[in-house]
Protein backbone atom coordinates (compact mmCIF):
# COMPACT_ATOMS: atom_id res chain seq x y z
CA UNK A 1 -4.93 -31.71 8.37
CA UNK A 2 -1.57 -31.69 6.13
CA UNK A 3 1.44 -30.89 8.25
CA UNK A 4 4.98 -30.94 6.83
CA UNK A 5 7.66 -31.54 9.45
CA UNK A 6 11.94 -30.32 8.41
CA UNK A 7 10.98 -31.52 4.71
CA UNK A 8 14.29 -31.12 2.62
CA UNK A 9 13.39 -32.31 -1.19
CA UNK A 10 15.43 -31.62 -4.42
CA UNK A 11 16.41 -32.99 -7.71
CA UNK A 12 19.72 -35.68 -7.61
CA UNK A 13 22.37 -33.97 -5.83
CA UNK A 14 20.83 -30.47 -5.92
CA UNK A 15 18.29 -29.83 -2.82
CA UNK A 16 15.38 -27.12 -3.18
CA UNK A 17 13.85 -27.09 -0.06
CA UNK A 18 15.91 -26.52 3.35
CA UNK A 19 14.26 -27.78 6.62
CA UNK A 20 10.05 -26.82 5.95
CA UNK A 21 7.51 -26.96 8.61
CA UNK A 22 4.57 -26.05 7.71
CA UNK A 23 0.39 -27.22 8.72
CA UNK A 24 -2.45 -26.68 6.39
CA UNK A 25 -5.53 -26.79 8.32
CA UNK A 26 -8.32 -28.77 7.35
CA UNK A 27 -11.41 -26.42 5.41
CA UNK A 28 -9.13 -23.23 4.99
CA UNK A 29 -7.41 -22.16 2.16
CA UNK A 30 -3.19 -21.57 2.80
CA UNK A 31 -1.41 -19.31 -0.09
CA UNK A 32 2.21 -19.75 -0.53
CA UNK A 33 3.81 -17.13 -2.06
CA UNK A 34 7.23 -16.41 -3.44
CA UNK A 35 9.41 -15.86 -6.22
CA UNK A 36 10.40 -17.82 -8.96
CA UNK A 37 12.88 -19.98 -8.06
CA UNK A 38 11.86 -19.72 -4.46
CA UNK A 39 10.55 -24.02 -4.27
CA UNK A 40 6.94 -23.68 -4.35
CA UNK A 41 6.45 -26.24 -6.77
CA UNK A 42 9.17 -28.12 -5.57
CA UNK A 43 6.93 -28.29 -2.39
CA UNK A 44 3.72 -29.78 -4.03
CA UNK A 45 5.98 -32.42 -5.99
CA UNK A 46 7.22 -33.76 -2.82
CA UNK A 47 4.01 -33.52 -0.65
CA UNK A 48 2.32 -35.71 -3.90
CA UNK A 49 5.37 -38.06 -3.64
CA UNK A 50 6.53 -37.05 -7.02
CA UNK A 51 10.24 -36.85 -5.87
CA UNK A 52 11.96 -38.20 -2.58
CA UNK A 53 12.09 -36.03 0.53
CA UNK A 54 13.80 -36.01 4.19
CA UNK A 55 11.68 -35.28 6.91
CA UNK A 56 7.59 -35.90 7.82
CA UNK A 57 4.90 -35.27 5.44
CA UNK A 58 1.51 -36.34 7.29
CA UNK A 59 -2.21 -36.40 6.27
CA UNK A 60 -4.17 -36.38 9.83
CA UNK A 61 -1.37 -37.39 11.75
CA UNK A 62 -0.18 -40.39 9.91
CA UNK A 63 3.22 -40.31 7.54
CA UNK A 64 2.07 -40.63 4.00
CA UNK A 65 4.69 -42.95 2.25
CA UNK A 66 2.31 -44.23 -0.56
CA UNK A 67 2.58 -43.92 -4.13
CA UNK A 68 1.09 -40.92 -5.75
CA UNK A 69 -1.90 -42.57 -7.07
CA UNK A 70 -2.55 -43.91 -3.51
CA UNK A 71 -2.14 -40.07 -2.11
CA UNK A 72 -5.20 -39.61 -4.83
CA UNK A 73 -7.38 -42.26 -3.79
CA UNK A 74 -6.26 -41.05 -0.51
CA UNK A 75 -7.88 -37.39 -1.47
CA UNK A 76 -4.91 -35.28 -2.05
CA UNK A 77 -4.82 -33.67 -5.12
CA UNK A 78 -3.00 -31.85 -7.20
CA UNK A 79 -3.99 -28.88 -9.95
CA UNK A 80 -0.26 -28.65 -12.06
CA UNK A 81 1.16 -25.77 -12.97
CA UNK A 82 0.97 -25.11 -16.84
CA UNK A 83 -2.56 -27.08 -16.88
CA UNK A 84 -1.03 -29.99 -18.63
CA UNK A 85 -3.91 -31.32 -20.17
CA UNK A 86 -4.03 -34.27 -22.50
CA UNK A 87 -4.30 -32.03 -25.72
CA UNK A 88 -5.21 -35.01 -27.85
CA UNK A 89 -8.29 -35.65 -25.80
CA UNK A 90 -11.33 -34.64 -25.56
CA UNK A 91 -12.63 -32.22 -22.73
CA UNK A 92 -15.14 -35.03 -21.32
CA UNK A 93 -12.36 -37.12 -21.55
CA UNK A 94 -9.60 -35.54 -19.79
CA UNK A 95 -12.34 -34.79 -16.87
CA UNK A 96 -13.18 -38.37 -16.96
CA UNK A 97 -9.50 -38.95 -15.98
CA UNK A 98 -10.15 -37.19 -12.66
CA UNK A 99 -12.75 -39.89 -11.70
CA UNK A 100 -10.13 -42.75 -12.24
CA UNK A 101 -9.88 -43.36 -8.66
CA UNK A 102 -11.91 -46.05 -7.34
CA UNK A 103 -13.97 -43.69 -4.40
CA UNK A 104 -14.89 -41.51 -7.45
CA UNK A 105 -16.02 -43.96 -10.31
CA UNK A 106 -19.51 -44.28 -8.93
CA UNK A 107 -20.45 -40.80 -8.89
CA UNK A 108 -18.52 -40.01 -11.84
CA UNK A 109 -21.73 -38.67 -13.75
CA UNK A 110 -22.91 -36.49 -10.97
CA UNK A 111 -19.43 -35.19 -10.38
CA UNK A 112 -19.54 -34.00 -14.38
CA UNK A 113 -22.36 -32.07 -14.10
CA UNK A 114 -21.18 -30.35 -10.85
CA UNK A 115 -18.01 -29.59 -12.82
CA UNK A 116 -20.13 -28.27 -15.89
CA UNK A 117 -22.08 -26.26 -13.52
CA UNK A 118 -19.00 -25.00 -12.40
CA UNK A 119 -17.51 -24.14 -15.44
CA UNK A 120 -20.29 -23.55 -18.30
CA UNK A 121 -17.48 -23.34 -20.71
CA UNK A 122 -16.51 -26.75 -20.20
CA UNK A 123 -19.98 -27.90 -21.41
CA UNK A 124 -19.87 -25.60 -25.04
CA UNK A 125 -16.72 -28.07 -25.32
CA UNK A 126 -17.09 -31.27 -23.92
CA UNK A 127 -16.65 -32.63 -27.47
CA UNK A 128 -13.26 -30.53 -28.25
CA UNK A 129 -10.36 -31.63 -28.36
CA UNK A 130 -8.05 -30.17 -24.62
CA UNK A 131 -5.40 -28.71 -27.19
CA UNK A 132 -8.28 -26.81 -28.91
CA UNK A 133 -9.04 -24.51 -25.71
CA UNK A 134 -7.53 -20.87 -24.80
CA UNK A 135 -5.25 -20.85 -21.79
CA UNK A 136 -8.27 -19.99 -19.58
CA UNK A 137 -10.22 -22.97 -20.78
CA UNK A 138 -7.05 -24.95 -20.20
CA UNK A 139 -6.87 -23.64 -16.87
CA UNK A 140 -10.69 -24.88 -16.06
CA UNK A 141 -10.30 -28.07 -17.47
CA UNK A 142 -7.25 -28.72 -15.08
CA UNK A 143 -9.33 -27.38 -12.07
CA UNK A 144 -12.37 -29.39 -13.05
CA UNK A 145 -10.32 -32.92 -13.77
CA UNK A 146 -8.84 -32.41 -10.00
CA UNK A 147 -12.26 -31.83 -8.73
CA UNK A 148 -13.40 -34.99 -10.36
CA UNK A 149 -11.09 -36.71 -8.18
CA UNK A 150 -13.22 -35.87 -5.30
CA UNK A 151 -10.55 -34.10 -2.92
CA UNK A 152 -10.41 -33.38 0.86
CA UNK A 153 -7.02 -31.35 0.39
CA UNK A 154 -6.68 -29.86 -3.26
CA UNK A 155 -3.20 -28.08 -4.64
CA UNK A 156 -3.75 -25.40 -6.80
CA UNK A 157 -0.37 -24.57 -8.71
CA UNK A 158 0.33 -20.97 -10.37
CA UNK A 159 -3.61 -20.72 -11.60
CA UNK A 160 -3.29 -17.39 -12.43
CA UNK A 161 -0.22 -18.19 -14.70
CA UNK A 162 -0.57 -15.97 -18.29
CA UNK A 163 -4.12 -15.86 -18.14
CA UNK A 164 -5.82 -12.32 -18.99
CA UNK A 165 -6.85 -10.50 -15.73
CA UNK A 166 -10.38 -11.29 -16.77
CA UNK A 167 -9.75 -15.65 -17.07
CA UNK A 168 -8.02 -14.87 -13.56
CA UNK A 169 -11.36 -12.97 -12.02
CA UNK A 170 -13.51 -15.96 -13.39
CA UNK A 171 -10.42 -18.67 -11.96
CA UNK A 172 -10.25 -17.45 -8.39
CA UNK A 173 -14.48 -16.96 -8.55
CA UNK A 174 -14.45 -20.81 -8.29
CA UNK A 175 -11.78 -21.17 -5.92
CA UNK A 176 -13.81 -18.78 -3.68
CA UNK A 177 -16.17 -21.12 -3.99
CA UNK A 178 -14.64 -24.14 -3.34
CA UNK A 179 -13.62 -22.56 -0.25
CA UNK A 180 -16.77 -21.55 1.44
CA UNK A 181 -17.76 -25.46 0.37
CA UNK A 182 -14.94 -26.36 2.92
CA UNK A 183 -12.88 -27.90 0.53
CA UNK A 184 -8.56 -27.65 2.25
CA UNK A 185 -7.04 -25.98 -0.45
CA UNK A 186 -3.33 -25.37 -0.88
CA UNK A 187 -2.64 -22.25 -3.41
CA UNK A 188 0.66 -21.72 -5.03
CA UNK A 189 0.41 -18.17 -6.16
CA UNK A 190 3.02 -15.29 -7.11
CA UNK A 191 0.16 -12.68 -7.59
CA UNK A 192 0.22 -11.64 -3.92
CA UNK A 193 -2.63 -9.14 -3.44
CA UNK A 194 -4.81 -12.31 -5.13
CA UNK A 195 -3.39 -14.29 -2.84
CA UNK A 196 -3.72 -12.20 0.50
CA UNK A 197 -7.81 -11.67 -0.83
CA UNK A 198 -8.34 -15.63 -1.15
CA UNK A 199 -6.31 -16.83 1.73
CA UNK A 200 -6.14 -17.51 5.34
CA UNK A 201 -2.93 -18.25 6.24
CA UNK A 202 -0.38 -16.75 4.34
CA UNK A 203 3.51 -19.12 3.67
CA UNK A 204 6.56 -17.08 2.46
CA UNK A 205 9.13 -19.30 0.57
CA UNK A 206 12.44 -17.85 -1.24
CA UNK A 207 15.49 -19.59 -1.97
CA UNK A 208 13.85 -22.88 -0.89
CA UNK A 209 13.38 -21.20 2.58
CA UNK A 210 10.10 -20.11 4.57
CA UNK A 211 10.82 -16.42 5.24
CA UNK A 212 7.37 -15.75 6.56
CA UNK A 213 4.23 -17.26 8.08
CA UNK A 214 0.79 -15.30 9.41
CA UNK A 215 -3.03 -15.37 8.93
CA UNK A 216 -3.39 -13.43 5.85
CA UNK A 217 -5.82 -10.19 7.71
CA UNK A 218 -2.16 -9.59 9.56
CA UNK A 219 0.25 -9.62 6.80
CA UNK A 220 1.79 -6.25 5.95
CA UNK A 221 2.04 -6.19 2.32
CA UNK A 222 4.94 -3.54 2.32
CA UNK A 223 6.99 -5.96 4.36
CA UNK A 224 6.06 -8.92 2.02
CA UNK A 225 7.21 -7.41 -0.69
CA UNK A 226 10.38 -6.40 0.73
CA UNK A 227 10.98 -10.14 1.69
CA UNK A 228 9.25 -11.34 -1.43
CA UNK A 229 11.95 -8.92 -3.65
CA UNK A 230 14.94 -9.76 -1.12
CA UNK A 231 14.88 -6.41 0.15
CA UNK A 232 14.82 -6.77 3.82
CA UNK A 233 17.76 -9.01 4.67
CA UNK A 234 15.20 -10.39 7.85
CA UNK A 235 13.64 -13.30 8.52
CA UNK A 236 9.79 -12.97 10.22
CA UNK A 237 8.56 -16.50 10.24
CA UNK A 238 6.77 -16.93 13.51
């Protein structure tokens, strides 16, 4: 399991995130909602070490204060917002990328074909060149070179972000999947009804703040929204 214990994170003299405690349990999937703004992303970067924090971030009980690469061979990993794909590469290629880490190398052929099975598109393109592909494709690449890496906890940033409603059907398909395989996945998601019909547990962040936490069946969307839009001046984190 991934807990975060009073986790306070920002950028130089500018802090994001105020005092977050949060678990992920191991083999559900946890949606974090909010606005823009609100530190979502700000969250990931710190639980993948990618900038410093205050307080506990711990992977089965024990602190993680490795490098980021480390947190990867370690199995968490992370699906960026924006896709951020190596344009100038190959679609093979960048997926090959996911299997850099040492546990992954030897079924790195196996591991393709899952991810081609996966993603059929992928497969037409293997060949292409990443910068070549529509913002869905993009979007599957990204999913598919973090699934290369063989994760037990996978972060899923914004997938839904400008894709046609569609690309976003066929996205959170595979995430469904991924969930009844038991993967731990972590969504990042501003789409909330997508959210609520993917997740378990359900995290409210805004202003760098959790506002609200419940398994997703309880959650009153009316009252999300009012929290999500700053409408109810409330807290209900419980």
């Amino acid at each position: 399991m991934l807990e975060l214990r009073n986790v306070q994170a920002g950028y130089g003299s500018i802090n994001v995130l105020w005092d977050i405690s949060l678990a992920f349990p191991k083999g559900e999937l946890t949606a974090v909602v909010g606005p823009n703004g609100a530190g979502k992303t700000t969250l990931f970067r710190a639980m993948m070490g990618l900038i410093p924090h205050r307080g506990e971030i711990l992977l089965d009980g024990v602190p993680l204060r490795a490098k980021t690469w480390d947190l990867i061979e370690a199995g968490l990993v992370m699906v960026p917002e924006g896709r951020m794909v190596f344009k100038d590469m190959s679609v093979e290629e960048n997926l090959a990328l996911g299997a850099y880490p040492r546990r992954c190398r030897a079924d790195r052929a196996r591991n393709l074909e899952r991810i081609f099975a996966l993603f059929p598109r992928l497969k037409e393109r293997r060949a292409q060149f990443a910068g070549s592909l529509s913002g869905g494709e993009a979007q599957m690449l990204a999913m598919g070179r973090g699934l290369m890496s063989e994760p037990r906890i996978l972060l899923i940033d914004e997938p839904s972000l400008g894709l046609a409603p569609v690309i976003v059907k066929e996205v959170f398909a595979t995430i469904r999947q991924l969930k009844a395989e038991g993967v731990t996945i972590v969504l990042i998601e501003q789409n909330t009804h997508i959210a609520l019909s993917v997740a378990d547990q359900v995290h409210l962040m805004r202003s760098g703040k959790l506002l609200l936490s419940q398994p997703a069946a309880g959650i009153d969307l009316d009252h999300l929204h009012d929290l999500y839009l700053a409408r109810d001046a409330g807290s209900a984190a419980s």
